[in-house]
C-alpha atoms as a PDB file:
ATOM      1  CA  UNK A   1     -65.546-139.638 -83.705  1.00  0.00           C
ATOM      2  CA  UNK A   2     -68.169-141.105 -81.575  1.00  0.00           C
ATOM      3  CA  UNK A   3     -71.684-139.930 -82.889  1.00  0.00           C
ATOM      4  CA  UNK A   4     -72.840-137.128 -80.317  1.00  0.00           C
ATOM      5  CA  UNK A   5     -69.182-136.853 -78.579  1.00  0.00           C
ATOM      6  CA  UNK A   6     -68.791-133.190 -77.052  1.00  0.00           C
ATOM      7  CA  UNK A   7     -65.296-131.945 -78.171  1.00  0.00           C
ATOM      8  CA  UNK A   8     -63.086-129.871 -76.535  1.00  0.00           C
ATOM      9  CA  UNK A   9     -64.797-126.019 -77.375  1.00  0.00           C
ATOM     10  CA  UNK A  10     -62.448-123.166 -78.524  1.00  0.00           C
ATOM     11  CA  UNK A  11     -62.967-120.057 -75.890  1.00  0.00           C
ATOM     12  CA  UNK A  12     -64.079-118.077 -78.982  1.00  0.00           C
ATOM     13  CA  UNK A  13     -66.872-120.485 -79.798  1.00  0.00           C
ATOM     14  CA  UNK A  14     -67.953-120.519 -75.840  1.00  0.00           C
ATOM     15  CA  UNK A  15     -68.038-116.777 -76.290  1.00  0.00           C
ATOM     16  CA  UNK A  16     -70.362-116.764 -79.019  1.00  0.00           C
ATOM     17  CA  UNK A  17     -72.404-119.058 -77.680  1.00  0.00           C
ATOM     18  CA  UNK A  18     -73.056-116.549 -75.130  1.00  0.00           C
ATOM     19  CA  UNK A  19     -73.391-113.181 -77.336  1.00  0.00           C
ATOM     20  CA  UNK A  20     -74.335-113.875 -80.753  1.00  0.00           C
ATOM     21  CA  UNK A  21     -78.189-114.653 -79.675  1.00  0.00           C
ATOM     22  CA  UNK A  22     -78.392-112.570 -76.739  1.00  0.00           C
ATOM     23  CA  UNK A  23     -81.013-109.712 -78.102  1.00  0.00           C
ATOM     24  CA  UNK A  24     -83.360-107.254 -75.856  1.00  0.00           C
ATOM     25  CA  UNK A  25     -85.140-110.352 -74.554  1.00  0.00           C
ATOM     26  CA  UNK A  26     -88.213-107.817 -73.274  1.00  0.00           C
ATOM     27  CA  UNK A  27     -90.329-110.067 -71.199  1.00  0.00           C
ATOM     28  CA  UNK A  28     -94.177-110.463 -71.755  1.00  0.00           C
ATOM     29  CA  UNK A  29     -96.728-109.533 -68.429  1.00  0.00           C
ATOM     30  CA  UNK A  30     -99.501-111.355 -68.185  1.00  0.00           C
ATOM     31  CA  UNK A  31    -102.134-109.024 -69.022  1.00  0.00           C
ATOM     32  CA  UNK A  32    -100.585-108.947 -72.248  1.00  0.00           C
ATOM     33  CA  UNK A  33    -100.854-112.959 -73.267  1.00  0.00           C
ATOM     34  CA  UNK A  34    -104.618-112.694 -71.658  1.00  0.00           C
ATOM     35  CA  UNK A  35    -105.343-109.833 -74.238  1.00  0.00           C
ATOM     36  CA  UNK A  36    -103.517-111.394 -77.036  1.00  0.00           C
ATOM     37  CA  UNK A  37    -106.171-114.509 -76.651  1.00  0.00           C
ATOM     38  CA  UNK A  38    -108.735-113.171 -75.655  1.00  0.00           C
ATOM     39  CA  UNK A  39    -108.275-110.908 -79.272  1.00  0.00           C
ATOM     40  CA  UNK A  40    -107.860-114.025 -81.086  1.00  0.00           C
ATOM     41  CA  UNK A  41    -110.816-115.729 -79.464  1.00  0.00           C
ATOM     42  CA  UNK A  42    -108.599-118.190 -77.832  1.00  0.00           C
ATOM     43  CA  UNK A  43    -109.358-118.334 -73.802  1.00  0.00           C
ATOM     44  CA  UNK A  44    -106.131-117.272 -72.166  1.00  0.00           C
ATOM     45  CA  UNK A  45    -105.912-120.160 -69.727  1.00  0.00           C
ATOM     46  CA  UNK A  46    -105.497-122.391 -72.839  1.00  0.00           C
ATOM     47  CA  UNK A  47    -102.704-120.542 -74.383  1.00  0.00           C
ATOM     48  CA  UNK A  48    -101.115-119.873 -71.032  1.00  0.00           C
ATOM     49  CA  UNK A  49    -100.972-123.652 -70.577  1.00  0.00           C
ATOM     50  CA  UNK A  50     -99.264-124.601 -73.778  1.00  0.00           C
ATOM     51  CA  UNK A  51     -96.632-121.951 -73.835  1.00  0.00           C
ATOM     52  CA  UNK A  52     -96.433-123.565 -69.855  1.00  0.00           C
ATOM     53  CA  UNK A  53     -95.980-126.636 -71.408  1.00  0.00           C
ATOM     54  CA  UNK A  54     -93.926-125.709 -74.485  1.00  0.00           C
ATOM     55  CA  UNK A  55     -91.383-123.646 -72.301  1.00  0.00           C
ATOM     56  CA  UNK A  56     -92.103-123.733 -69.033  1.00  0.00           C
ATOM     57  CA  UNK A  57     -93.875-120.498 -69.387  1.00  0.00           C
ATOM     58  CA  UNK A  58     -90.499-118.277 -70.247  1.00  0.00           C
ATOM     59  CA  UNK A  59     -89.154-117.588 -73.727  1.00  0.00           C
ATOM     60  CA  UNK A  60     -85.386-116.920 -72.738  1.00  0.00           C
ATOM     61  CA  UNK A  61     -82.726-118.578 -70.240  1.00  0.00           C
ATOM     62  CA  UNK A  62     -80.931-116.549 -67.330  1.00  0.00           C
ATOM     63  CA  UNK A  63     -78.640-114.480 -69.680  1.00  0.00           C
ATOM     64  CA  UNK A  64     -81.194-113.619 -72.230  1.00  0.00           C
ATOM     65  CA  UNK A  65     -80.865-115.883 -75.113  1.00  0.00           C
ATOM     66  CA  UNK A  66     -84.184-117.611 -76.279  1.00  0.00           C
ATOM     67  CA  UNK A  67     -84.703-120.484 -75.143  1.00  0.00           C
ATOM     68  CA  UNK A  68     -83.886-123.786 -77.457  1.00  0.00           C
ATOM     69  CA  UNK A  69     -83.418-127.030 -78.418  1.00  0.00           C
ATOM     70  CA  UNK A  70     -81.129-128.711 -81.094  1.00  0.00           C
ATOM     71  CA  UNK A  71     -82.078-131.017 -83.047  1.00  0.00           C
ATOM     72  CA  UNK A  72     -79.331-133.427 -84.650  1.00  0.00           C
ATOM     73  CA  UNK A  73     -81.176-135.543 -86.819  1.00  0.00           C
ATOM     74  CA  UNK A  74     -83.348-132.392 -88.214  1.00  0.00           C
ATOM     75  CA  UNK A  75     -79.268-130.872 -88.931  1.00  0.00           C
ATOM     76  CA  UNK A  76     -78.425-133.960 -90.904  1.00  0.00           C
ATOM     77  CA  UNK A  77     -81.524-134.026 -92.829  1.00  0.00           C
ATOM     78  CA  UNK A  78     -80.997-129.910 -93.855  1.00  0.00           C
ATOM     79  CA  UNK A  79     -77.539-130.704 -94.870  1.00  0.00           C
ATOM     80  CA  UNK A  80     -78.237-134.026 -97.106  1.00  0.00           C
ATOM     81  CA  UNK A  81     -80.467-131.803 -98.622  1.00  0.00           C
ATOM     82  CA  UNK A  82     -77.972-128.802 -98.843  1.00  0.00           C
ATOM     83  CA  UNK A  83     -75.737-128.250-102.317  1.00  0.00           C
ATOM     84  CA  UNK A  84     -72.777-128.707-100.801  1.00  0.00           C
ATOM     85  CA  UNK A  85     -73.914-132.053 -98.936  1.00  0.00           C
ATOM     86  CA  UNK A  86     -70.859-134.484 -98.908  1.00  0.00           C
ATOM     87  CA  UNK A  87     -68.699-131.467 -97.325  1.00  0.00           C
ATOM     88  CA  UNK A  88     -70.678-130.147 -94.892  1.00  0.00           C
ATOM     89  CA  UNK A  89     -72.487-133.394 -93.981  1.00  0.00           C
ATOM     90  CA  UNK A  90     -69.164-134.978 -93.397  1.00  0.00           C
ATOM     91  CA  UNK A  91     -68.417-132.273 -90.791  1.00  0.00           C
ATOM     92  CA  UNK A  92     -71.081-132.231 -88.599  1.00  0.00           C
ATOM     93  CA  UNK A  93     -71.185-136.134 -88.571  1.00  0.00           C
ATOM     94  CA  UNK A  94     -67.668-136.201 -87.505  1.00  0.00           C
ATOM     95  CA  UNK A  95     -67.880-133.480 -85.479  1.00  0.00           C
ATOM     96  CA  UNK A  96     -70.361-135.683 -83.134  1.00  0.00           C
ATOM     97  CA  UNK A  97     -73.069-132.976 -84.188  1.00  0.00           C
ATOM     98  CA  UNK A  98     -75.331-134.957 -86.552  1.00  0.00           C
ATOM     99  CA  UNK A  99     -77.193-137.665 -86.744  1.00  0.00           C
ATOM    100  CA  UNK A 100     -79.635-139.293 -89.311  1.00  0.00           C
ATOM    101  CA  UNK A 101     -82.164-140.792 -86.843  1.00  0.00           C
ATOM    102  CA  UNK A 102     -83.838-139.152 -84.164  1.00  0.00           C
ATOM    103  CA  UNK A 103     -83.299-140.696 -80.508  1.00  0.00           C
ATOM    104  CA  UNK A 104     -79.271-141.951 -81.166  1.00  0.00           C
ATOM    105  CA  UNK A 105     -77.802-138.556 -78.846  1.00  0.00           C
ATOM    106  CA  UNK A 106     -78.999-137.271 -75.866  1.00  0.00           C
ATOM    107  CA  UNK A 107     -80.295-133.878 -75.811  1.00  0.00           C
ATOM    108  CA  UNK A 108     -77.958-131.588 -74.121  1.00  0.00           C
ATOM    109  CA  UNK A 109     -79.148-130.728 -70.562  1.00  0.00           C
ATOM    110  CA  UNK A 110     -78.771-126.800 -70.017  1.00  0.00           C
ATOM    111  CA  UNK A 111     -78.745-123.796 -72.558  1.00  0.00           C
ATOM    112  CA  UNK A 112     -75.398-123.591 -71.615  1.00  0.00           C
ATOM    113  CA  UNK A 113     -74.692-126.959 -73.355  1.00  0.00           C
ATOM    114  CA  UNK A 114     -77.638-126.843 -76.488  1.00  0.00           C
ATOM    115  CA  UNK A 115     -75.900-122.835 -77.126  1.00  0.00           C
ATOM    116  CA  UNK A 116     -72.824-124.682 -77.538  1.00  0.00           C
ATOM    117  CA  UNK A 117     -73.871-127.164 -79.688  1.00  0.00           C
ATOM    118  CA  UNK A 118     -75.478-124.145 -81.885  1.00  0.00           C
ATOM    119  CA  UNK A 119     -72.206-122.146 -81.963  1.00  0.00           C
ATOM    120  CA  UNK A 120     -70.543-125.411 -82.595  1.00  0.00           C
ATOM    121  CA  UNK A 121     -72.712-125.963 -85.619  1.00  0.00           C
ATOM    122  CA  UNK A 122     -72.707-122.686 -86.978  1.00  0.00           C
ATOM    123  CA  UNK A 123     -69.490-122.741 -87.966  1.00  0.00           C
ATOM    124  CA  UNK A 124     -70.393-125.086 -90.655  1.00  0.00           C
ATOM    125  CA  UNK A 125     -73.515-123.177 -91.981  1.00  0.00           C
ATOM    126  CA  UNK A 126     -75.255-121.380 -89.113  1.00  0.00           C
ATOM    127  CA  UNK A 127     -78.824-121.317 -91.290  1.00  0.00           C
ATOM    128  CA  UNK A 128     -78.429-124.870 -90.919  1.00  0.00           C
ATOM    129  CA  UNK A 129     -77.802-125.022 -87.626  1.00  0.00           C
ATOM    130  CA  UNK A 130     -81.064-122.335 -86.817  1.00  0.00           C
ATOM    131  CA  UNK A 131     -83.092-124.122 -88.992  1.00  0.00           C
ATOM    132  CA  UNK A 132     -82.427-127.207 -87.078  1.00  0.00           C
ATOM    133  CA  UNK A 133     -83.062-125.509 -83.528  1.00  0.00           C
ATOM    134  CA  UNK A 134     -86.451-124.786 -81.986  1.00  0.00           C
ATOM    135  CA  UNK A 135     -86.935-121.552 -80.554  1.00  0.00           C
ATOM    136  CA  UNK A 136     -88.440-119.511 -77.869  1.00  0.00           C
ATOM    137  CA  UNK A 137     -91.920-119.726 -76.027  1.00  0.00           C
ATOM    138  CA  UNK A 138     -93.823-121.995 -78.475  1.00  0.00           C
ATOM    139  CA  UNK A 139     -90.784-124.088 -79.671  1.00  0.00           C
ATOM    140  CA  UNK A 140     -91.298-123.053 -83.378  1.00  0.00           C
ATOM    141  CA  UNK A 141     -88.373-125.123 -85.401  1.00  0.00           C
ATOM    142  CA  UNK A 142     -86.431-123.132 -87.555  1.00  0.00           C
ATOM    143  CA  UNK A 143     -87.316-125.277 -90.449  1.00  0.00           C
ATOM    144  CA  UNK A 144     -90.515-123.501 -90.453  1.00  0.00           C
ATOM    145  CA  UNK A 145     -89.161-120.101 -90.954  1.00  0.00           C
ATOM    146  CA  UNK A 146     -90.818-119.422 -94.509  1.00  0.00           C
ATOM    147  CA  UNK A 147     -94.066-120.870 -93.147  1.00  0.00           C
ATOM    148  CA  UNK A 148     -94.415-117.958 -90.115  1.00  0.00           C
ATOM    149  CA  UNK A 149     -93.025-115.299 -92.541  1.00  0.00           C
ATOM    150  CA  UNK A 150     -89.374-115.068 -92.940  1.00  0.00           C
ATOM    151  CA  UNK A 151     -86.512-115.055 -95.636  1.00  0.00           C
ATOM    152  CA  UNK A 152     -84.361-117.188 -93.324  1.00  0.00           C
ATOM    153  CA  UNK A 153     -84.047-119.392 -90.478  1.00  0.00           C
ATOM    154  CA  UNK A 154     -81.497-116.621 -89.025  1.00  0.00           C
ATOM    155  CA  UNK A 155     -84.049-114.097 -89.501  1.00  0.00           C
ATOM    156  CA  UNK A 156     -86.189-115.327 -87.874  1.00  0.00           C
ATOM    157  CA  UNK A 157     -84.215-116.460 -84.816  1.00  0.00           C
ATOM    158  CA  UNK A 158     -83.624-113.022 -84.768  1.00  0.00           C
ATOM    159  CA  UNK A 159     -86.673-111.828 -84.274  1.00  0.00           C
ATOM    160  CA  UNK A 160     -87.093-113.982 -81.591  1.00  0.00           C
ATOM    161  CA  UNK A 161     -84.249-112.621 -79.810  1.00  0.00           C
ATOM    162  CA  UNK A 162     -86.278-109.399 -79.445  1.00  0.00           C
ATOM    163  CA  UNK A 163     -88.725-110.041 -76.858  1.00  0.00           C
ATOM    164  CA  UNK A 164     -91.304-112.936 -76.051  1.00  0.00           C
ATOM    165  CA  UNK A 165     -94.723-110.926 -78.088  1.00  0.00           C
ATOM    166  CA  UNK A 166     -92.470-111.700 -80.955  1.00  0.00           C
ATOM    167  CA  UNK A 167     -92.035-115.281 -79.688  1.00  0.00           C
ATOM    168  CA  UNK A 168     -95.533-115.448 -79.221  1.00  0.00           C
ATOM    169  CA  UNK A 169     -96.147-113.759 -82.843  1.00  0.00           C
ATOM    170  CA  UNK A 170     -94.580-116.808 -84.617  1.00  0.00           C
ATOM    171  CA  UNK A 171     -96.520-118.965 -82.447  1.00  0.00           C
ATOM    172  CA  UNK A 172    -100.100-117.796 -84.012  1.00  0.00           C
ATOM    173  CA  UNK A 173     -98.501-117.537 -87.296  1.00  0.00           C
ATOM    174  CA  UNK A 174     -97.841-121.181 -87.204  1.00  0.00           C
ATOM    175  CA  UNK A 175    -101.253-122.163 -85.753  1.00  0.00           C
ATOM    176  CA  UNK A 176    -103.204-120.106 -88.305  1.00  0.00           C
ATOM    177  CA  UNK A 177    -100.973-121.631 -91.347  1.00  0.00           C
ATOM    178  CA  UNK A 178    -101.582-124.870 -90.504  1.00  0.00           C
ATOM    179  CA  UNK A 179    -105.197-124.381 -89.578  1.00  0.00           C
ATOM    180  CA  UNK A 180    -105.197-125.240 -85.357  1.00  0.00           C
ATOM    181  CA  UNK A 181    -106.442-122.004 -84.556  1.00  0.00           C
ATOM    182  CA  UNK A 182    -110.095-123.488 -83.687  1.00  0.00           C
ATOM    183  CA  UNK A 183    -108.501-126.474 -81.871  1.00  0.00           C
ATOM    184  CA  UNK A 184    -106.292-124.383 -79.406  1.00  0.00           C
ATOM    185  CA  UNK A 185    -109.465-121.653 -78.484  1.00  0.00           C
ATOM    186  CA  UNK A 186    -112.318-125.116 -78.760  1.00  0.00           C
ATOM    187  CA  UNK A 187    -109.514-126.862 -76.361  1.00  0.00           C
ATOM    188  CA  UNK A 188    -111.192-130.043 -74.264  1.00  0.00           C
ATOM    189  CA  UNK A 189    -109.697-133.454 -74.801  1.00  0.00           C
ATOM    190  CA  UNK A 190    -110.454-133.383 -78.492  1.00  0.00           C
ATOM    191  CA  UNK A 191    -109.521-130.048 -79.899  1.00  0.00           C
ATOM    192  CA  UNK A 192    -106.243-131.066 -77.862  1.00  0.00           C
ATOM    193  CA  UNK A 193    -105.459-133.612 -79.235  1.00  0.00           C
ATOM    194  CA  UNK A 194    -106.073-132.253 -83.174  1.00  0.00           C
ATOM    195  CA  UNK A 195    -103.988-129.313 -81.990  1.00  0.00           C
ATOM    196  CA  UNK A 196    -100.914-131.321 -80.477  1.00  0.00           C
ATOM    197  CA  UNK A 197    -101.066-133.571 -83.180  1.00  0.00           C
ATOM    198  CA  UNK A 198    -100.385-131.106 -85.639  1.00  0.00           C
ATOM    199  CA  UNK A 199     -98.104-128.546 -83.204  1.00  0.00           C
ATOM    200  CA  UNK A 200     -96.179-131.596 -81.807  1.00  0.00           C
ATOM    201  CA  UNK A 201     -96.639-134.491 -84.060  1.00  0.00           C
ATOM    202  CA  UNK A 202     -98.599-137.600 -84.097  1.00  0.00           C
ATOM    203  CA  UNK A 203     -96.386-139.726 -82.364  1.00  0.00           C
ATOM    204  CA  UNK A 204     -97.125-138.706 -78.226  1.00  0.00           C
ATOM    205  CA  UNK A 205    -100.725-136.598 -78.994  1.00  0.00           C
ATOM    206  CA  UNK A 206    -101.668-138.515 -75.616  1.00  0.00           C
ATOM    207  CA  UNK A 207     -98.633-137.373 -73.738  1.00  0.00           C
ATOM    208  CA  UNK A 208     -99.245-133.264 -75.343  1.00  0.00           C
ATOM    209  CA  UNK A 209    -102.761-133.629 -74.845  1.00  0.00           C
ATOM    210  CA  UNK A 210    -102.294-134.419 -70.855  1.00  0.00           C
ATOM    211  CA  UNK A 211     -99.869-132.270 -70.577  1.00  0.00           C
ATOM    212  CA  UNK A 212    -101.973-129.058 -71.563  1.00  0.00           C
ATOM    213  CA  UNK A 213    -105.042-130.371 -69.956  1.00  0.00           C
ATOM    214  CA  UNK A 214    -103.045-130.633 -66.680  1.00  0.00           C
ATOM    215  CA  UNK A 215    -101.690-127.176 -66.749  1.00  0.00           C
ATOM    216  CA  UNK A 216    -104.959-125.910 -67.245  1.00  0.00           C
ATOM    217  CA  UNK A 217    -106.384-127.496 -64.659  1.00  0.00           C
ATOM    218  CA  UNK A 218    -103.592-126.103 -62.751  1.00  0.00           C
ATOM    219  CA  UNK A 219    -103.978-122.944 -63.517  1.00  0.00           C
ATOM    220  CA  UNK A 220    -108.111-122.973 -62.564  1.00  0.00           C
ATOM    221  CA  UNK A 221    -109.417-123.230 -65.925  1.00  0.00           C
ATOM    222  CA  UNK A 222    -111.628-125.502 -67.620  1.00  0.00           C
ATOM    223  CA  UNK A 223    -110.866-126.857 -70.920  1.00  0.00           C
ATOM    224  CA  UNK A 224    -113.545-125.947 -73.763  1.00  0.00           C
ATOM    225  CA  UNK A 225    -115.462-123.444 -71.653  1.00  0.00           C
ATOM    226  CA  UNK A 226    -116.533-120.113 -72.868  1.00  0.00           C
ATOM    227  CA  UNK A 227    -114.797-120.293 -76.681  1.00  0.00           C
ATOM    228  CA  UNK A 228    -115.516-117.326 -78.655  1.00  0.00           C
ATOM    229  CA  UNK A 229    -115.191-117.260 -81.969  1.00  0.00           C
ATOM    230  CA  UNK A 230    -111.345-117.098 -83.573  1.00  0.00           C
ATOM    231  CA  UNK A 231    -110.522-113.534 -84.802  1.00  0.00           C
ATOM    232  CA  UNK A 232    -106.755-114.398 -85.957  1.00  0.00           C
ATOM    233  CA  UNK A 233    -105.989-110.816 -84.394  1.00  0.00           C
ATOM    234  CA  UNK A 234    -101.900-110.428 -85.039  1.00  0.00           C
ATOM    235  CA  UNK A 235    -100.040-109.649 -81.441  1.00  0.00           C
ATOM    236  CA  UNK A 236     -99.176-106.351 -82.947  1.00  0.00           C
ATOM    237  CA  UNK A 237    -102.721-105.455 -82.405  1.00  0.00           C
ATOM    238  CA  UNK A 238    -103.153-105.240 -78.889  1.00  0.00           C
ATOM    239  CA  UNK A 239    -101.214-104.666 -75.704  1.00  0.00           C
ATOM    240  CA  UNK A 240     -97.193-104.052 -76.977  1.00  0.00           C
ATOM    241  CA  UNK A 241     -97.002-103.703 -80.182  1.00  0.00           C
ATOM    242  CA  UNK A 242     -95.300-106.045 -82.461  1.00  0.00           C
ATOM    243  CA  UNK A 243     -93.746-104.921 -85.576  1.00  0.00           C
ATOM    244  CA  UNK A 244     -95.988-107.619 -88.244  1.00  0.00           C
ATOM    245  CA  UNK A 245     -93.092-108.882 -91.025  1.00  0.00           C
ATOM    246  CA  UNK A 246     -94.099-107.537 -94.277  1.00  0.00           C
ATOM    247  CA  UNK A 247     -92.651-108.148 -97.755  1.00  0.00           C
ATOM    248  CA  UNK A 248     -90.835-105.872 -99.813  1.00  0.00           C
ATOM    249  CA  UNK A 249     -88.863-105.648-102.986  1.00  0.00           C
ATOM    250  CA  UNK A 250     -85.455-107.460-100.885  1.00  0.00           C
ATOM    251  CA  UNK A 251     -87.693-110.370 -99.306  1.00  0.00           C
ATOM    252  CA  UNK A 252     -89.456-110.389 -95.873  1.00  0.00           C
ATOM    253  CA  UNK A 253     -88.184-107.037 -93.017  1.00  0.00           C
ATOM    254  CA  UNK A 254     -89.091-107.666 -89.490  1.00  0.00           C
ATOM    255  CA  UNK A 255     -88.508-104.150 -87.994  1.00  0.00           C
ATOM    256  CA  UNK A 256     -87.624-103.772 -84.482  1.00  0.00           C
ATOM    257  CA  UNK A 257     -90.726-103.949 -82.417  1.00  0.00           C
ATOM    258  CA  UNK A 258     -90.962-100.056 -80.674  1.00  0.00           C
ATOM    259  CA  UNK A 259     -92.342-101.206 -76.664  1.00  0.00           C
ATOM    260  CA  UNK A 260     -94.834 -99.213 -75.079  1.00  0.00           C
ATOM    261  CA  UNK A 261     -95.716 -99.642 -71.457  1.00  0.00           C
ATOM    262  CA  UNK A 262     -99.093-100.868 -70.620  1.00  0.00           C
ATOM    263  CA  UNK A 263    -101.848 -98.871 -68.978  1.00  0.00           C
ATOM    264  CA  UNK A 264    -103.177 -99.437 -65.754  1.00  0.00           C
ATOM    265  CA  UNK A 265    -106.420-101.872 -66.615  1.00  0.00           C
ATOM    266  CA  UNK A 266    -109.415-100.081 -64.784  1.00  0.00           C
ATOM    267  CA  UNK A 267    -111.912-102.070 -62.822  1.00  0.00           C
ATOM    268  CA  UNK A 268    -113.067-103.780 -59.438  1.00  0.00           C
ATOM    269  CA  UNK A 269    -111.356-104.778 -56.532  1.00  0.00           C
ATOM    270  CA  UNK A 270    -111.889-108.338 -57.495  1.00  0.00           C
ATOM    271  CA  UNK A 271    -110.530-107.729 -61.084  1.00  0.00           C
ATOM    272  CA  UNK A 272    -107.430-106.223 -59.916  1.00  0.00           C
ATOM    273  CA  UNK A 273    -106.793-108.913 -57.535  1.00  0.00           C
ATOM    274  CA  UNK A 274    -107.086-111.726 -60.497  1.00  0.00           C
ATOM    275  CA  UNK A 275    -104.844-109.519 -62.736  1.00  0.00           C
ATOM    276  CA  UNK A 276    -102.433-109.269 -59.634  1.00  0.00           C
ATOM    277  CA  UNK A 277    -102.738-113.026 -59.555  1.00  0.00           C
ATOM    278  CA  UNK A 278    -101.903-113.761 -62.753  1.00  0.00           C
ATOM    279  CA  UNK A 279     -99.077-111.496 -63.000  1.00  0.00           C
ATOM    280  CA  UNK A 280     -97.411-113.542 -60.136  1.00  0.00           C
ATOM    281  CA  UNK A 281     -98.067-116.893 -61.883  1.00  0.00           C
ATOM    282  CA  UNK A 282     -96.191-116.301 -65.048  1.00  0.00           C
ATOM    283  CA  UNK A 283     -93.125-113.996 -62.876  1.00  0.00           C
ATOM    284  CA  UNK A 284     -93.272-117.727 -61.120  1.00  0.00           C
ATOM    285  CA  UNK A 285     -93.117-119.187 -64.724  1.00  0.00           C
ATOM    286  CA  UNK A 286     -89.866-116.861 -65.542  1.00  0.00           C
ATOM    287  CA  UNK A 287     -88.128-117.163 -62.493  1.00  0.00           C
ATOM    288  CA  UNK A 288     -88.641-121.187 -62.450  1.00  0.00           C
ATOM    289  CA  UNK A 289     -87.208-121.307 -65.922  1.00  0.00           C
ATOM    290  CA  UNK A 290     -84.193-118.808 -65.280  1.00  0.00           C
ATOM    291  CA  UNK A 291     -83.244-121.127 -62.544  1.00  0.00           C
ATOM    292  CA  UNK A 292     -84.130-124.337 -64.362  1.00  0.00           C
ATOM    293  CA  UNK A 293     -83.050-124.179 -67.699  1.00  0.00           C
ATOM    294  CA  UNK A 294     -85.956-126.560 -69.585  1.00  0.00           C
ATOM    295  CA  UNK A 295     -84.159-130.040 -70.466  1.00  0.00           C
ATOM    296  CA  UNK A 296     -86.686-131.000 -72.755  1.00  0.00           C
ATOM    297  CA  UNK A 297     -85.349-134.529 -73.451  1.00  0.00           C
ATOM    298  CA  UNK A 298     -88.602-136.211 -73.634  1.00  0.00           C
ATOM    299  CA  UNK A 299     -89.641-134.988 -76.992  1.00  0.00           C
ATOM    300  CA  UNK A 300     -89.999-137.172 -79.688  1.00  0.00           C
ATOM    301  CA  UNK A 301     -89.250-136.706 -83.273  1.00  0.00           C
ATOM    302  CA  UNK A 302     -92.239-135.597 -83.914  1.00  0.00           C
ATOM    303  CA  UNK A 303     -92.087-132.493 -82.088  1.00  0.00           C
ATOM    304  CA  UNK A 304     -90.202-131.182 -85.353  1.00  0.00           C
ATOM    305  CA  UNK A 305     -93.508-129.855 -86.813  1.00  0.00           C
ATOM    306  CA  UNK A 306     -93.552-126.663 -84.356  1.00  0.00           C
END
């Protein structure tokens, strides 16, 4: 079969594609991602403009599955390195559904067609097939899974299902793990650049760096104004509460997160006009990516690292 070729899908496996990742997908307001920075000393109009960036500001597609992108070449490389290599290898290269270098397949252009691929996938070892996804808000690969906390790709696709603070969660997890914290709250043209090489690889740091500098421009900030120190506050700690993975005697349990609504934030006129504000720019940011499912084509290999 040609490398990348979409075969004819069983209805069962369209089905899945639709259900199995489908979770509570609980949105995130924007009061909450400027209190989740603003706790972990990062200003909010920086980490507004990389999840803009990452995601186009939304963490799940129109029916409710987190947003992703597969990643053939990162499949092929998992399942070399699997036991059972020669089998499983075999199938996914036939199947059109793995590749060894990065840039030989087209990304698939909807979530419609990259769930597919996933379901498609999956039924040759769906850890495999997570771990070779990125997922949600921040675009966290799979492959990172024991680095933000988890026993298993799955698991923590799973968690990700839940709502977009989770999303968000593994975000921070990554940043703090591999030491960007500083970068993404210092922000400017060179903590940028350290942070995007490092969150999306060295090989487009220009193209990252522009990027988030643009949509901070965009969204009236200015880059490397007003940093406060970094507090690495966890998401759990402020606004809706996020259920922090902990380990126990089975491996890592990420309990269901328990929501509680927001209260009213008190204040000026003025205040309550910026909060109204910013509340419309990221229901903007959902309802542009609902419509427009991200076709994230452009990323390079690199782009593995998150």
């Amino acid at each position: 079969m040609t490398v990348g070729k979409i075969a004819t899908v069983p209805a069962e496996l369209v089905a899945a594609s639709r259900t199995r990742w489908a979770g509570k997908a609980a949105r995130m307001s924007a009061a909450e991602v400027v209190a989740v920075a603003e706790a972990n000393g990062i200003p909010p109009v920086h980490l507004r403009a990389v999840l803009q960036v990452e995601a186009l500001g939304s963490g799940f597609d129109s029916i409710g599955r987190p947003v992703i992108l597969p990643e053939g070449h990162v499949l092929y490389r998992q399942l070399k390195a699997a036991g059972d290599a020669q089998v499983m290898l075999g199938r996914a290269v036939v199947s059109g559904l793995a590749w060894p270098k990065w840039g030989m397949v087209p990304y698939p252009k909807t979530q419609d067609g990259k769930y597919l691929w996933l379901a498609r996938a999956s039924t040759i070892s769906e850890e495999h097939a997570v771990r070779a996804c990125s997922w949600g808000l921040a675009q966290v690969l799979g492959e990172n899974y024991k680095l933000v906390g988890f026993p298993s790709a799955v698991a923590m696709a799973e968690y990700c299902a839940e709502s977009e603070p989770n999303q968000l969660e593994l975000m921070l997890r990554f940043c703090r793990a591999r030491g960007i914290m500083d970068d993404l709250a210092r922000g400017g043209q060179a903590g940028f650049e350290r942070f995007t090489r490092v969150y999306n690889g060295p090989g487009q740091v220009a193209l990252y760096t522009g990027r988030i500098l643009a949509a901070v421009k965009a969204l009236g900030g200015t880059a490397g104004k007003g940093v406060v120190p970094v507090k690495t506050v966890p998401v759990a700690a402020v606004g809706k509460p996020v259920v922090a993975v902990k380990a126990s005697g089975s491996g890592v349990v990420a309990p269901k997160p328990k929501t509680a609504p927001m209260k009213p934030v008190a204040g000026s006129a003025s205040k309550d006009a910026e909060e109204r504000k910013r509340t419309a720019e990221l229901n903007e940011w959902a309802l542009f990516s609902a419509r427009n499912p991200p076709d994230t084509g452009d990323k390079t290999p690199d782009t593995e690292t998150a």
